[in-house]
PDB file of N, CA and C in Angstrom:
ATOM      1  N   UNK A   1      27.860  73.335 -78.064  1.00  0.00           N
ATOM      2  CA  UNK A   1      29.229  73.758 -77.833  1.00  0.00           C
ATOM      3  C   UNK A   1      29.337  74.361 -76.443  1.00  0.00           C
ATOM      4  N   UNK A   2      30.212  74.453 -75.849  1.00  0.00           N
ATOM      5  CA  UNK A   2      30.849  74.928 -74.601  1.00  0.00           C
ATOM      6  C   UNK A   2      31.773  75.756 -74.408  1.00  0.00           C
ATOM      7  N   UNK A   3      31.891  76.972 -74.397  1.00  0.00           N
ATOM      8  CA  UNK A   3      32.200  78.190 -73.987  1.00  0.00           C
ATOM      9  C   UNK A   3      32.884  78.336 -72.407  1.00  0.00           C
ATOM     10  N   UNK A   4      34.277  78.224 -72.608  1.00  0.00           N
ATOM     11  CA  UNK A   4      34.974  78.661 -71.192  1.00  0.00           C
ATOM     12  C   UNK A   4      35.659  80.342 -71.130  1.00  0.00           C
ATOM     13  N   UNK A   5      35.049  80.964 -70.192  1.00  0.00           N
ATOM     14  CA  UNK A   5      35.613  82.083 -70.039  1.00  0.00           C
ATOM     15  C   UNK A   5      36.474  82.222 -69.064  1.00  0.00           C
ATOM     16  N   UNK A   6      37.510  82.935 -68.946  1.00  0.00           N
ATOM     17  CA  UNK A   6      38.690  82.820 -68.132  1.00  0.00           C
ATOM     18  C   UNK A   6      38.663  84.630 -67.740  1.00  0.00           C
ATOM     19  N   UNK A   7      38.492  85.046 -66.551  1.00  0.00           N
ATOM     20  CA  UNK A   7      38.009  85.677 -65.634  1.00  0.00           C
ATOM     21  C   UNK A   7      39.236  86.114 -64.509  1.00  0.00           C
ATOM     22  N   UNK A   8      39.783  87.045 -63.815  1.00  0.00           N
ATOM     23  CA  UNK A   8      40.390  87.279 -62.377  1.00  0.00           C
ATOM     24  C   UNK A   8      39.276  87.756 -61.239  1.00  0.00           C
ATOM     25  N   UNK A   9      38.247  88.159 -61.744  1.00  0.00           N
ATOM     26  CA  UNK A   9      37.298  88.066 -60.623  1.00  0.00           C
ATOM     27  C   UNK A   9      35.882  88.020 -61.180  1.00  0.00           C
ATOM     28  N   UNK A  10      35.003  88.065 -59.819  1.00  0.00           N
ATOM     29  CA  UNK A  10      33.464  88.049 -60.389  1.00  0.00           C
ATOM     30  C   UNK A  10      32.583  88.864 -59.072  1.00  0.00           C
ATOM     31  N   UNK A  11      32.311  90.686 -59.107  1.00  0.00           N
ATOM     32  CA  UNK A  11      31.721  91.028 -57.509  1.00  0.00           C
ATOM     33  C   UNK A  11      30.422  91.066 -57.741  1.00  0.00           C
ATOM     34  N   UNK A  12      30.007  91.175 -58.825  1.00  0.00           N
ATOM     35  CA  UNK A  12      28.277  91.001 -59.020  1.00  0.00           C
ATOM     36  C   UNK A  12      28.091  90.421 -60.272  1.00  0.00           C
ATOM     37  N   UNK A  13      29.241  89.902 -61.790  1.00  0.00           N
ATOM     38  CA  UNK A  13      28.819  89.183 -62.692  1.00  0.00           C
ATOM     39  C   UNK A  13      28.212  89.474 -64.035  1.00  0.00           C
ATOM     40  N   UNK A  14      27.909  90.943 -63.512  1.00  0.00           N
ATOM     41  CA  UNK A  14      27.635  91.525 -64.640  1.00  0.00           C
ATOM     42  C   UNK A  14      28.259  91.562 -65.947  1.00  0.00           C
ATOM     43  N   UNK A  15      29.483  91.681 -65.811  1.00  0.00           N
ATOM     44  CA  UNK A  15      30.740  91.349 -67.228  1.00  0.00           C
ATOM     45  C   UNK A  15      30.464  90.145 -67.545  1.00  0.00           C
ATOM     46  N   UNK A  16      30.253  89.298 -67.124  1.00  0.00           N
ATOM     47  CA  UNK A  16      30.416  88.188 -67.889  1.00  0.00           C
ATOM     48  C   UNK A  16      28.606  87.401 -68.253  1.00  0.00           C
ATOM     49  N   UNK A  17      28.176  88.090 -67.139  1.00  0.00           N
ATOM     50  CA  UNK A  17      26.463  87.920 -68.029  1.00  0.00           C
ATOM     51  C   UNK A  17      26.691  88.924 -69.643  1.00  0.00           C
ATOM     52  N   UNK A  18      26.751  90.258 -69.534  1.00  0.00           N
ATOM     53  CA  UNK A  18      26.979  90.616 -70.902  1.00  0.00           C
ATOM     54  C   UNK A  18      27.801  90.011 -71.623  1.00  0.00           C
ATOM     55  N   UNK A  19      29.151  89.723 -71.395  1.00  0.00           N
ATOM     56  CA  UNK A  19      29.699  88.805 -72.638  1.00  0.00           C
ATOM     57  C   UNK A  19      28.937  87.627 -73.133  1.00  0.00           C
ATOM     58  N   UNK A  20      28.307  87.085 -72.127  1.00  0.00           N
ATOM     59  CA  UNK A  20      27.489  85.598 -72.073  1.00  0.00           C
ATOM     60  C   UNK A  20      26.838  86.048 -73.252  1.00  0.00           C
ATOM     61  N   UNK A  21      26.019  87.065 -73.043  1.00  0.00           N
ATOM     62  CA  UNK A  21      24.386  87.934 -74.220  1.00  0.00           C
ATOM     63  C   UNK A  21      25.654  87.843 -75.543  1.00  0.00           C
ATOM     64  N   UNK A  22      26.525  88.289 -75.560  1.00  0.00           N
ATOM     65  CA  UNK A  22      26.812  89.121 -76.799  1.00  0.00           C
ATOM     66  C   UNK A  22      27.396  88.012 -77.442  1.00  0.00           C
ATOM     67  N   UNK A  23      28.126  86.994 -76.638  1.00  0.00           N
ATOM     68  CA  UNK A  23      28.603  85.718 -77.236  1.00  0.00           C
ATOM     69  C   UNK A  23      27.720  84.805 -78.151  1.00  0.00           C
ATOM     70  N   UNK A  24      26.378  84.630 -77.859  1.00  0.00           N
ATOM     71  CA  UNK A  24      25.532  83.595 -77.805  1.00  0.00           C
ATOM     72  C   UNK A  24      24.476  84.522 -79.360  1.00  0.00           C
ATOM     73  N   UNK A  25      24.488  85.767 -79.150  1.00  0.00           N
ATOM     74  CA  UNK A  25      24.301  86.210 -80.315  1.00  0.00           C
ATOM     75  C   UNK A  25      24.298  85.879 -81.555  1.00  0.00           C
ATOM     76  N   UNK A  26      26.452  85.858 -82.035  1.00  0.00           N
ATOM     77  CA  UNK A  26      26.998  85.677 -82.520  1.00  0.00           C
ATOM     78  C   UNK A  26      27.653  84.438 -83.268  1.00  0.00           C
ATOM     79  N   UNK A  27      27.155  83.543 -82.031  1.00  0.00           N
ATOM     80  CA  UNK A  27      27.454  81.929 -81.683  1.00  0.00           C
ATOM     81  C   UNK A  27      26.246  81.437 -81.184  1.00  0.00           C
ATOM     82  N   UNK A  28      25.239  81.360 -81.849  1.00  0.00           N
ATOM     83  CA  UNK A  28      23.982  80.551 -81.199  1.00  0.00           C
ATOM     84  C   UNK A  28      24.396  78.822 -80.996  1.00  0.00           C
ATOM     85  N   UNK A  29      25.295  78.636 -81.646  1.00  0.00           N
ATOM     86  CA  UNK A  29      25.261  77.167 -80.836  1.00  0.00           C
ATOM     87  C   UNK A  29      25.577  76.591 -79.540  1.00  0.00           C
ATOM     88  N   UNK A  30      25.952  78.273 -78.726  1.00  0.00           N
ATOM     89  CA  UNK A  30      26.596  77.799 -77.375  1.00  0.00           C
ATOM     90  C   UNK A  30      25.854  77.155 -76.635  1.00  0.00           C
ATOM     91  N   UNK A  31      26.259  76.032 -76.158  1.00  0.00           N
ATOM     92  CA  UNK A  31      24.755  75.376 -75.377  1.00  0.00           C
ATOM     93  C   UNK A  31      25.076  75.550 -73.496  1.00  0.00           C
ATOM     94  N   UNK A  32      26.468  75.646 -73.505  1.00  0.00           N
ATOM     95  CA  UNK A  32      26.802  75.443 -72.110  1.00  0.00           C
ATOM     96  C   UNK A  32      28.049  76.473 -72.083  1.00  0.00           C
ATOM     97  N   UNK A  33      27.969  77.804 -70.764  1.00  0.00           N
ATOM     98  CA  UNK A  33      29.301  78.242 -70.278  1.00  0.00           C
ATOM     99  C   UNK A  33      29.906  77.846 -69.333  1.00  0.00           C
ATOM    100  N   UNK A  34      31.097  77.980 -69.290  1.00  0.00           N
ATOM    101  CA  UNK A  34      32.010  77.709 -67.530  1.00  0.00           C
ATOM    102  C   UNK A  34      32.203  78.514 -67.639  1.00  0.00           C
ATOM    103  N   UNK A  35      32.874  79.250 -66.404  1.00  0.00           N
ATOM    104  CA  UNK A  35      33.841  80.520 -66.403  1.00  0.00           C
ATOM    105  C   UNK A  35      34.595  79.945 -65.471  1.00  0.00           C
ATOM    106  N   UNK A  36      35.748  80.231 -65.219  1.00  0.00           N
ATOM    107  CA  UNK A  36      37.319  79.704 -64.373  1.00  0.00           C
ATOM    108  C   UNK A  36      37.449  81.070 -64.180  1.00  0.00           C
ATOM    109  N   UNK A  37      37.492  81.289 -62.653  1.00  0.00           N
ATOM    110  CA  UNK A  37      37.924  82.448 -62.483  1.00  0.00           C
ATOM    111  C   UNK A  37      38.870  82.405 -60.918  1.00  0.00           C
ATOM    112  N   UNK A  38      40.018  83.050 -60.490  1.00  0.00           N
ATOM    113  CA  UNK A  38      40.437  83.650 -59.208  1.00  0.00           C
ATOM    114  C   UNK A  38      39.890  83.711 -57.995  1.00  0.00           C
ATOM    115  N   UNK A  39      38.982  85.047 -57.962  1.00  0.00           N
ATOM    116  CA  UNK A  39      38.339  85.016 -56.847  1.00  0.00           C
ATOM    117  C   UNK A  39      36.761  85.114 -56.999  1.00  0.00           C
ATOM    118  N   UNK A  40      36.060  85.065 -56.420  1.00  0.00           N
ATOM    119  CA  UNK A  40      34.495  85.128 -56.596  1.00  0.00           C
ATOM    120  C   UNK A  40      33.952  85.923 -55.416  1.00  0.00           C
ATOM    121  N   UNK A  41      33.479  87.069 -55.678  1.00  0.00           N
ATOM    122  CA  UNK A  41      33.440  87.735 -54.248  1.00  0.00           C
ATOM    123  C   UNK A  41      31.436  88.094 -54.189  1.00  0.00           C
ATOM    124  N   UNK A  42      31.028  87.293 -55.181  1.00  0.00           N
ATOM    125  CA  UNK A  42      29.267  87.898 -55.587  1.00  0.00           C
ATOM    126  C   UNK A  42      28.681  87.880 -54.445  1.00  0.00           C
ATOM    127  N   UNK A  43      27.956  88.589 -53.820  1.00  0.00           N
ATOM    128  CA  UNK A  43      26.585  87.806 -52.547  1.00  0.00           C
ATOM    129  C   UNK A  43      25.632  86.894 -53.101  1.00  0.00           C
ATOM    130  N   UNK A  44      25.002  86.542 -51.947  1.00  0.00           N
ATOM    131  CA  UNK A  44      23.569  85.618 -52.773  1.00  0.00           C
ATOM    132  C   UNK A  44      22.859  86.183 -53.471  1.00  0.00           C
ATOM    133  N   UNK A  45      22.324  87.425 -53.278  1.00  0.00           N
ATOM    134  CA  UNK A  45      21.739  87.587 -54.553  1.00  0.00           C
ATOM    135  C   UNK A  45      22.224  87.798 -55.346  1.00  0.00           C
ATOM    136  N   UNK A  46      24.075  88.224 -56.211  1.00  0.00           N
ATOM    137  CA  UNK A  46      24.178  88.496 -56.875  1.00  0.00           C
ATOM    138  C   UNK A  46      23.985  87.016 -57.572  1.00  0.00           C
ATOM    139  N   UNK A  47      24.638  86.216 -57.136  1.00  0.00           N
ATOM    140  CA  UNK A  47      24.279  84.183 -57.407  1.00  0.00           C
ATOM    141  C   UNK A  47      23.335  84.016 -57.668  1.00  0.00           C
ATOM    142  N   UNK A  48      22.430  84.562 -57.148  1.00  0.00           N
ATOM    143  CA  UNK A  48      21.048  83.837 -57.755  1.00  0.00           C
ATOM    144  C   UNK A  48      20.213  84.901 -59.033  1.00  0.00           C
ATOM    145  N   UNK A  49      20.796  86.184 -59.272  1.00  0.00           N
ATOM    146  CA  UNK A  49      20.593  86.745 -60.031  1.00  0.00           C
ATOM    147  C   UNK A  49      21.644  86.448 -61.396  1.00  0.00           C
ATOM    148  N   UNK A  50      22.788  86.364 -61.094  1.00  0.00           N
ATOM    149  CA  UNK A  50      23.640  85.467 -62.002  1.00  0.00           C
ATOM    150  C   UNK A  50      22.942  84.310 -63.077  1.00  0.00           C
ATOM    151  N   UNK A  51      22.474  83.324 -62.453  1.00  0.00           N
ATOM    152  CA  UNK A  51      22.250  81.833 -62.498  1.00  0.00           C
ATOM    153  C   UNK A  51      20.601  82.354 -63.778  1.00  0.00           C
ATOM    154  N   UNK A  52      19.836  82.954 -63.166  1.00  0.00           N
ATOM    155  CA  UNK A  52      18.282  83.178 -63.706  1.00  0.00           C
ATOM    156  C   UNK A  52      18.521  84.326 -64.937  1.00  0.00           C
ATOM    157  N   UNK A  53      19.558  84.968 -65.528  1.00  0.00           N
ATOM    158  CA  UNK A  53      20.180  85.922 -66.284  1.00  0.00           C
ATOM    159  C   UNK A  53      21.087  85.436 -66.638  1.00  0.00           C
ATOM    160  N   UNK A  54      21.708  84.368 -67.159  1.00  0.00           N
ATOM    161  CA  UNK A  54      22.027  83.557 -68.148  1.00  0.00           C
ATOM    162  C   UNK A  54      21.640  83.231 -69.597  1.00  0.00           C
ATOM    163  N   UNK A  55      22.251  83.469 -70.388  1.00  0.00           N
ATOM    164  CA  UNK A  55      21.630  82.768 -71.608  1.00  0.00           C
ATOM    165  C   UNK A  55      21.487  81.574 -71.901  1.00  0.00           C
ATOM    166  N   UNK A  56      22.644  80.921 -71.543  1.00  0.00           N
ATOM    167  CA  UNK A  56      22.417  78.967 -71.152  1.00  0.00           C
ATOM    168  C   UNK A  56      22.905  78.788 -69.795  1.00  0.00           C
ATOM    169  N   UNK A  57      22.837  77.459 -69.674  1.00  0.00           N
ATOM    170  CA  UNK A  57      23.302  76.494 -68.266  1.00  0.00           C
ATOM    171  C   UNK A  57      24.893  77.128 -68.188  1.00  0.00           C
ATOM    172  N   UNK A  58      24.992  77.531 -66.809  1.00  0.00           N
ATOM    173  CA  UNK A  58      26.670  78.016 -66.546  1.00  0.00           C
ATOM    174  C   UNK A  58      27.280  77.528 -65.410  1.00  0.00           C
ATOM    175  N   UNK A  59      28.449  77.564 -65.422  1.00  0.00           N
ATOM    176  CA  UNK A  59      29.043  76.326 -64.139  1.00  0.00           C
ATOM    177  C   UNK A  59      30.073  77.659 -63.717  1.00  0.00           C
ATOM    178  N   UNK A  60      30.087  77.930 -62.923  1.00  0.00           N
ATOM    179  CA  UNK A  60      31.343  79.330 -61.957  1.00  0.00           C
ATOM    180  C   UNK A  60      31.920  78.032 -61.374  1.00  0.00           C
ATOM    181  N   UNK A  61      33.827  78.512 -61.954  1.00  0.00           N
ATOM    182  CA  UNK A  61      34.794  77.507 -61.029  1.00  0.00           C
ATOM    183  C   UNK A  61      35.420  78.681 -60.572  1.00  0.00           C
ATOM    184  N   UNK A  62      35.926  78.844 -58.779  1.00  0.00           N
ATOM    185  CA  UNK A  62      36.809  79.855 -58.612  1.00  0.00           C
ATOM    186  C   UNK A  62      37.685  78.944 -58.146  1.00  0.00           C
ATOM    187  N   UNK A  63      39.214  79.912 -57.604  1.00  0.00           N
ATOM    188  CA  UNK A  63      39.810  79.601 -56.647  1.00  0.00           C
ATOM    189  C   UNK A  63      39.308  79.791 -54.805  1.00  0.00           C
ATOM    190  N   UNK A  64      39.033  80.654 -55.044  1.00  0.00           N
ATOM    191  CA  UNK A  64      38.859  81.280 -53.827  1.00  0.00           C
ATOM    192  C   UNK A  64      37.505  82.388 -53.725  1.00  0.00           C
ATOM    193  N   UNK A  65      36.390  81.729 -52.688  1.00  0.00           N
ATOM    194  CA  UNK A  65      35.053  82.824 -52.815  1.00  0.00           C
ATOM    195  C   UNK A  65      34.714  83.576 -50.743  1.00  0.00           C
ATOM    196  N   UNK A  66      34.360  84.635 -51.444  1.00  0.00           N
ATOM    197  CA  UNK A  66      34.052  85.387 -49.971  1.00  0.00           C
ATOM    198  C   UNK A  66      33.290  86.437 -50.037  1.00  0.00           C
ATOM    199  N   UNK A  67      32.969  87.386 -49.884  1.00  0.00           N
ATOM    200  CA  UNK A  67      32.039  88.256 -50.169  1.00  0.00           C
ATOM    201  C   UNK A  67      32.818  89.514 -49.474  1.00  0.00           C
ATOM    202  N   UNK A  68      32.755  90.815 -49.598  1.00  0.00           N
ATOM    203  CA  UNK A  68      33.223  92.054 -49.602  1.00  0.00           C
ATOM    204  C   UNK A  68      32.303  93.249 -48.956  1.00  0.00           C
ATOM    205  N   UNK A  69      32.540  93.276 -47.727  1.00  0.00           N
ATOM    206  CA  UNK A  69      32.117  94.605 -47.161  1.00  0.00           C
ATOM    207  C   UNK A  69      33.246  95.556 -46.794  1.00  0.00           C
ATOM    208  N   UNK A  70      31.808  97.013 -47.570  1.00  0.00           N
ATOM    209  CA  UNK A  70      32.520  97.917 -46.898  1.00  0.00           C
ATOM    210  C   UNK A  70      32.106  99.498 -45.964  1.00  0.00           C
ATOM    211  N   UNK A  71      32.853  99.685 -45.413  1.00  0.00           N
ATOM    212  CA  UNK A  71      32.350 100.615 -44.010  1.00  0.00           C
ATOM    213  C   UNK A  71      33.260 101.976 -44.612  1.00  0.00           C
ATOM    214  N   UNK A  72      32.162 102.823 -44.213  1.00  0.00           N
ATOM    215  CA  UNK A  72      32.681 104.496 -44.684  1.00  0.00           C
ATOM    216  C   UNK A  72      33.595 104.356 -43.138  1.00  0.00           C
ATOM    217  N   UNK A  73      34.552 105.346 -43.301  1.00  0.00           N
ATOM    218  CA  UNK A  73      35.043 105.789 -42.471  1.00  0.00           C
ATOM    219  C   UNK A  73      35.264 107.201 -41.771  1.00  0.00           C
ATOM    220  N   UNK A  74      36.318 107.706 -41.170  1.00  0.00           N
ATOM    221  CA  UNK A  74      36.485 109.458 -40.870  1.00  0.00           C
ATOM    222  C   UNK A  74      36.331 109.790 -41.835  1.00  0.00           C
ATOM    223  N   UNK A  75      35.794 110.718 -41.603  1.00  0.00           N
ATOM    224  CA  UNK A  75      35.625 112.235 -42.781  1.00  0.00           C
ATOM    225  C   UNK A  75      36.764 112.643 -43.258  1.00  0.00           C
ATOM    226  N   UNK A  76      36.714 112.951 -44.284  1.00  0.00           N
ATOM    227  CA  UNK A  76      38.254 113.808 -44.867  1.00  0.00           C
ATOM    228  C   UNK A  76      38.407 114.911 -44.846  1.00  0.00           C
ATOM    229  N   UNK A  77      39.134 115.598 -44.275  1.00  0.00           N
ATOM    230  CA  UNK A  77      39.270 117.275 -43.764  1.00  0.00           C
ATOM    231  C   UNK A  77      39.990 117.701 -44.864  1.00  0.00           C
ATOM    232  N   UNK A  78      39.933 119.116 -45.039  1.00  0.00           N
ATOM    233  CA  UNK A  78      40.359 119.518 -46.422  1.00  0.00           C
ATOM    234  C   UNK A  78      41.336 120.216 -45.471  1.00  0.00           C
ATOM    235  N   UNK A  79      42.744 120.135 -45.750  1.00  0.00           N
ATOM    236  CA  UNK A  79      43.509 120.760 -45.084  1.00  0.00           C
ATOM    237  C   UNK A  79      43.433 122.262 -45.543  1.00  0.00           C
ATOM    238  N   UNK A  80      44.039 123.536 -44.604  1.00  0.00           N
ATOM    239  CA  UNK A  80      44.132 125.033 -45.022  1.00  0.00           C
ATOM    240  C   UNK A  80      45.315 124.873 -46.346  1.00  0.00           C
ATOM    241  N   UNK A  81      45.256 126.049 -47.536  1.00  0.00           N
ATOM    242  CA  UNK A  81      46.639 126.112 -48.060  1.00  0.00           C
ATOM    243  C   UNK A  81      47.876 127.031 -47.045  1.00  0.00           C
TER     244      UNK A  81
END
């Protein structure tokens, strides 16, 4: 059986590796997941940690993939009362 999960994003995959575990539990006949999702923002390793932490064969469809940095900025001053 084949299991599609429907997703708005994916930044490291973790949600949907655990649903994957808890699904396949419950439903041992799942043989194959997709997930359809929005955006896909994982790095490579989160992809290749994704893929090897699977419970079966999984296919990621996005709309749109890019990856997400981010930079501290100014300090935040505590204003006087």
């Amino acid at each position: 059986a084949t299991v599609i999960i429907i997703d708005d994003e994916l930044t490291t995959g973790r949600t949907i590796r655990n649903l994957a575990h808890t699904l396949r539990l419950s439903m041992p006949s799942i043989e194959r997941i997709v997930v359809a999702n929005l955006t896909d923002w994982r790095d490579e390793k989160s992809i290749a940690d994704f893929g090897v932490n699977m419970p079966v064969p999984t296919e990621v469809l996005s709309l749109l993939q890019g990856q997400l940095h981010f930079q501290g900025g100014p300090e935040v001053v505590k204003m006087p009362k």
